[in-house]
N, C-alpha and C. Protein backbone atom coordinates (compact mmCIF):
# COMPACT_ATOMS: atom_id res chain seq x y z
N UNK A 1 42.22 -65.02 1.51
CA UNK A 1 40.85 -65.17 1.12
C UNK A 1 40.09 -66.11 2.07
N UNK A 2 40.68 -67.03 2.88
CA UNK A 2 40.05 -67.87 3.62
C UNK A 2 39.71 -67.25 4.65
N UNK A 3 40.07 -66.16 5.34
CA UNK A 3 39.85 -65.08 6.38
C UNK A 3 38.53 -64.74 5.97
N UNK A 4 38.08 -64.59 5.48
CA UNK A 4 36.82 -63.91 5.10
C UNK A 4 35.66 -65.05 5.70
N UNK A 5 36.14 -66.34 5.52
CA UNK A 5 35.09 -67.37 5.82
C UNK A 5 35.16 -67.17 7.44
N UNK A 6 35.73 -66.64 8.13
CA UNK A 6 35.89 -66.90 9.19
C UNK A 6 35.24 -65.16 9.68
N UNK A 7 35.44 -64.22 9.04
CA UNK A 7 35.35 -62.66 9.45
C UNK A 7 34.31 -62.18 8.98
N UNK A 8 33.67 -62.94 7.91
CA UNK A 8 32.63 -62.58 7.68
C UNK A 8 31.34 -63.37 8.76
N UNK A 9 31.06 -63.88 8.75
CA UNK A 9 30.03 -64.88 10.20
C UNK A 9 30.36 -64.31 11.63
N UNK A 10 31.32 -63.72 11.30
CA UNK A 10 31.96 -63.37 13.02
C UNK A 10 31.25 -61.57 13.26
N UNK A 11 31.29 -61.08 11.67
CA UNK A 11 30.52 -59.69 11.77
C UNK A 11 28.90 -59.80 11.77
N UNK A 12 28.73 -60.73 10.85
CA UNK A 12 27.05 -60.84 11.30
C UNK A 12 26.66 -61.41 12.78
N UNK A 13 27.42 -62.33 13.27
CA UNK A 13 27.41 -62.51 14.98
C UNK A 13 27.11 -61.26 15.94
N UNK A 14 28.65 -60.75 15.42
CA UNK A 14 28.46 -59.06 16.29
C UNK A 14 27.25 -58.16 16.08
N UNK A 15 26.88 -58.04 14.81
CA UNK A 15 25.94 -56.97 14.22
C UNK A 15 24.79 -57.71 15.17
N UNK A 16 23.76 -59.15 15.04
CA UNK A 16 23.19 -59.58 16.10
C UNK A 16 23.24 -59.30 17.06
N UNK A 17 24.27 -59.48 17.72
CA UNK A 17 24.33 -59.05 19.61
C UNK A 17 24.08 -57.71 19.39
N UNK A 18 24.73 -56.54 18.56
CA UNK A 18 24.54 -55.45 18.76
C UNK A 18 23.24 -55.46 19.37
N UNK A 19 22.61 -55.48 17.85
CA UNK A 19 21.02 -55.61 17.86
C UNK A 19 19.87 -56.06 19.43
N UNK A 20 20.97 -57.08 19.44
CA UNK A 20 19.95 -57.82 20.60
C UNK A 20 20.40 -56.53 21.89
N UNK A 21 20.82 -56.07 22.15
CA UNK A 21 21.21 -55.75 23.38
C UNK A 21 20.83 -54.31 23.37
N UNK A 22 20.57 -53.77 22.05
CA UNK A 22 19.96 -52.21 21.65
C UNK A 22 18.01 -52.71 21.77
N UNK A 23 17.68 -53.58 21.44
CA UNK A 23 16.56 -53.82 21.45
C UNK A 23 16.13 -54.26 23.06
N UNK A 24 17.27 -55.05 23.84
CA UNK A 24 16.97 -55.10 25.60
C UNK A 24 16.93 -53.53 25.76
N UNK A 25 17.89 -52.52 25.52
CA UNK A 25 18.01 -51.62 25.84
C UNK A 25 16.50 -50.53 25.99
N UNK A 26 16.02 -51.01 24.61
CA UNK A 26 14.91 -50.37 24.32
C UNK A 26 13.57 -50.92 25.03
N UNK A 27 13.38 -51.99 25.43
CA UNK A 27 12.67 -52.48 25.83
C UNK A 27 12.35 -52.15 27.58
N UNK A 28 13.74 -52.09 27.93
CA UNK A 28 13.53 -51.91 29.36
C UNK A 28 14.13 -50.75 29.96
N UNK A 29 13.50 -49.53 28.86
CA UNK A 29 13.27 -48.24 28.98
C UNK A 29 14.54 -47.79 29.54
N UNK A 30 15.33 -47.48 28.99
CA UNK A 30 16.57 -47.19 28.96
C UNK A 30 16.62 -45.72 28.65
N UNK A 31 15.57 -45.72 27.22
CA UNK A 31 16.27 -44.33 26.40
C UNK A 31 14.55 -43.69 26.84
N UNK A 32 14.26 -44.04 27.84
CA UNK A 32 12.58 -42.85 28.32
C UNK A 32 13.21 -41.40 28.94
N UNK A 33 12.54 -40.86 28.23
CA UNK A 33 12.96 -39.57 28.98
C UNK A 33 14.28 -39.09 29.39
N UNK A 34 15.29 -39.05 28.80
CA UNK A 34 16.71 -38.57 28.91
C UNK A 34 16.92 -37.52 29.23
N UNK A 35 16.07 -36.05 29.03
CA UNK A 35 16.15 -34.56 28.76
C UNK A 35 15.77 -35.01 30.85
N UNK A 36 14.94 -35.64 31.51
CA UNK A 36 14.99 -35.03 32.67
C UNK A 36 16.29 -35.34 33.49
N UNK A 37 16.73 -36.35 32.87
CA UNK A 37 17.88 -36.64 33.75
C UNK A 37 19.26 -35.81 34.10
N UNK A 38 19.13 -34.93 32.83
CA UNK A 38 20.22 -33.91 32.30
C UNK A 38 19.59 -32.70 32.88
N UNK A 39 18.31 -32.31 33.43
CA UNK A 39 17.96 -31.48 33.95
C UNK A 39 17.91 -31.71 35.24
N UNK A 40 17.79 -32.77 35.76
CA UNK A 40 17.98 -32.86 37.36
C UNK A 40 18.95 -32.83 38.16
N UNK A 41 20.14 -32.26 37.65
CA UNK A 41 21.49 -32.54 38.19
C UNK A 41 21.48 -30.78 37.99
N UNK A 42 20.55 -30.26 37.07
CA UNK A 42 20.98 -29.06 37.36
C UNK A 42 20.48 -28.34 38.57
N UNK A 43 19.46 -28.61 38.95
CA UNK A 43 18.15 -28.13 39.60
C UNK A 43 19.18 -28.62 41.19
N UNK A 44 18.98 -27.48 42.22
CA UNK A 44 19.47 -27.28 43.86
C UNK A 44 19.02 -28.46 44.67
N UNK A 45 16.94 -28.42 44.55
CA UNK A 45 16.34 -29.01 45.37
C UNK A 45 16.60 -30.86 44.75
N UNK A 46 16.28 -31.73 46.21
CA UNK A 46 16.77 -32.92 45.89
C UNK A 46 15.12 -33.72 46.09
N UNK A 47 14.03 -32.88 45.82
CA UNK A 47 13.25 -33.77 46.20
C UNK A 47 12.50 -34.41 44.90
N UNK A 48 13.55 -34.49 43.62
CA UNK A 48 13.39 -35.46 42.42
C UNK A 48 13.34 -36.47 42.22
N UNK A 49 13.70 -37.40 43.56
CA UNK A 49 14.51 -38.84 43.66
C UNK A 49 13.25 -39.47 43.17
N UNK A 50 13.48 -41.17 42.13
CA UNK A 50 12.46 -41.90 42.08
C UNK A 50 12.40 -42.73 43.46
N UNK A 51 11.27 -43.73 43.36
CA UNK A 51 11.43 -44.64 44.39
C UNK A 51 12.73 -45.39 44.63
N UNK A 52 13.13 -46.27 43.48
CA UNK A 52 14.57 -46.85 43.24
C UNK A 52 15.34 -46.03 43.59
N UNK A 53 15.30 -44.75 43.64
CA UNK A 53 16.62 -43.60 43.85
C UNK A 53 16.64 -43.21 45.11
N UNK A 54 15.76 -43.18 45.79
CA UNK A 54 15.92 -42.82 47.45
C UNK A 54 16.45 -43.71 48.54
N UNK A 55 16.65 -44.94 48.37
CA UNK A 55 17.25 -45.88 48.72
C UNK A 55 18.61 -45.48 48.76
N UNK A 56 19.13 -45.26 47.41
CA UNK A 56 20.53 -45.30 47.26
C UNK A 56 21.27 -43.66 47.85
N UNK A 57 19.69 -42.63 47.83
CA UNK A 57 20.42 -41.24 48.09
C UNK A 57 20.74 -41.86 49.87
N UNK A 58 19.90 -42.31 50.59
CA UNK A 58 19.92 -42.95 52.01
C UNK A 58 21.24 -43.37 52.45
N UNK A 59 21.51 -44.49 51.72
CA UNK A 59 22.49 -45.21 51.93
C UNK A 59 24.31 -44.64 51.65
N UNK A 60 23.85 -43.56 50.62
CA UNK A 60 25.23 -42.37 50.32
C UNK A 60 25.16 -41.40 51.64
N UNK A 61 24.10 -40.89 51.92
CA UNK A 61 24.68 -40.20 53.30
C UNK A 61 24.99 -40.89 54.14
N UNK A 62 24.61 -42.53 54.49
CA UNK A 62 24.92 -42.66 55.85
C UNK A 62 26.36 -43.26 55.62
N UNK A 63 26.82 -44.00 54.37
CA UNK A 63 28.33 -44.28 54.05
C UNK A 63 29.68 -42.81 54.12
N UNK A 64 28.82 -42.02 53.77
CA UNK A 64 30.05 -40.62 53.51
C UNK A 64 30.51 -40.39 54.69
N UNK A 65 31.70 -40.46 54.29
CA UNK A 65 32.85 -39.96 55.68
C UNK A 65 32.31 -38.77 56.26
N UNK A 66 32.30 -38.67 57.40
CA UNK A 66 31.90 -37.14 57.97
C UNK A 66 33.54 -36.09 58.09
N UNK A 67 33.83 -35.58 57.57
CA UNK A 67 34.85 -34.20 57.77
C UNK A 67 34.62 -33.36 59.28
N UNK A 68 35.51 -33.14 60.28
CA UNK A 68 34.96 -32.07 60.99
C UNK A 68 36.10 -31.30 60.76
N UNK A 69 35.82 -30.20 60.92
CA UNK A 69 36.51 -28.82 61.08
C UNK A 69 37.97 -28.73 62.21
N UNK A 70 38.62 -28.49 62.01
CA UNK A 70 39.52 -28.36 62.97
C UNK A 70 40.37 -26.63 63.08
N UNK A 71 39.86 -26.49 64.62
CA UNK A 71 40.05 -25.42 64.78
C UNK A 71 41.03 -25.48 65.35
């Protein structure tokens, strides 16, 4: 029974952070627009990139190993 003094405060702790970190989540647009993101991976052409995202498409081609062919 003394467990409880200790497991109970420790679940309202957690349930808080949940909270707090679903509400950062929400705040700094996390859950905007989800349906395009799941649609842009389907789509061929690459000229979807945001600003933040063209940086990083840049920096993936010039890191990727180049393969050549060997004939």
């Amino acid at each position: 029974m003394d467990i409880l003094f200790l497991l109970v405060p420790l679940s309202v702790v957690l349930v808080f952070l949940i909270l707090a970190v679903f509400a950062w989540a929400l705040k700094s647009g996390q859950f905007d627009d989800v349906e395009r993101e799941g649609e842009r991976i389907l789509r061929s052409d690459h000229g979807g990139l945001d600003a933040d995202q063209s940086g990083l498409a840049l920096s993936a081609k010039e890191s990727a190993p180049r393969i050549d062919k060997i004939s």
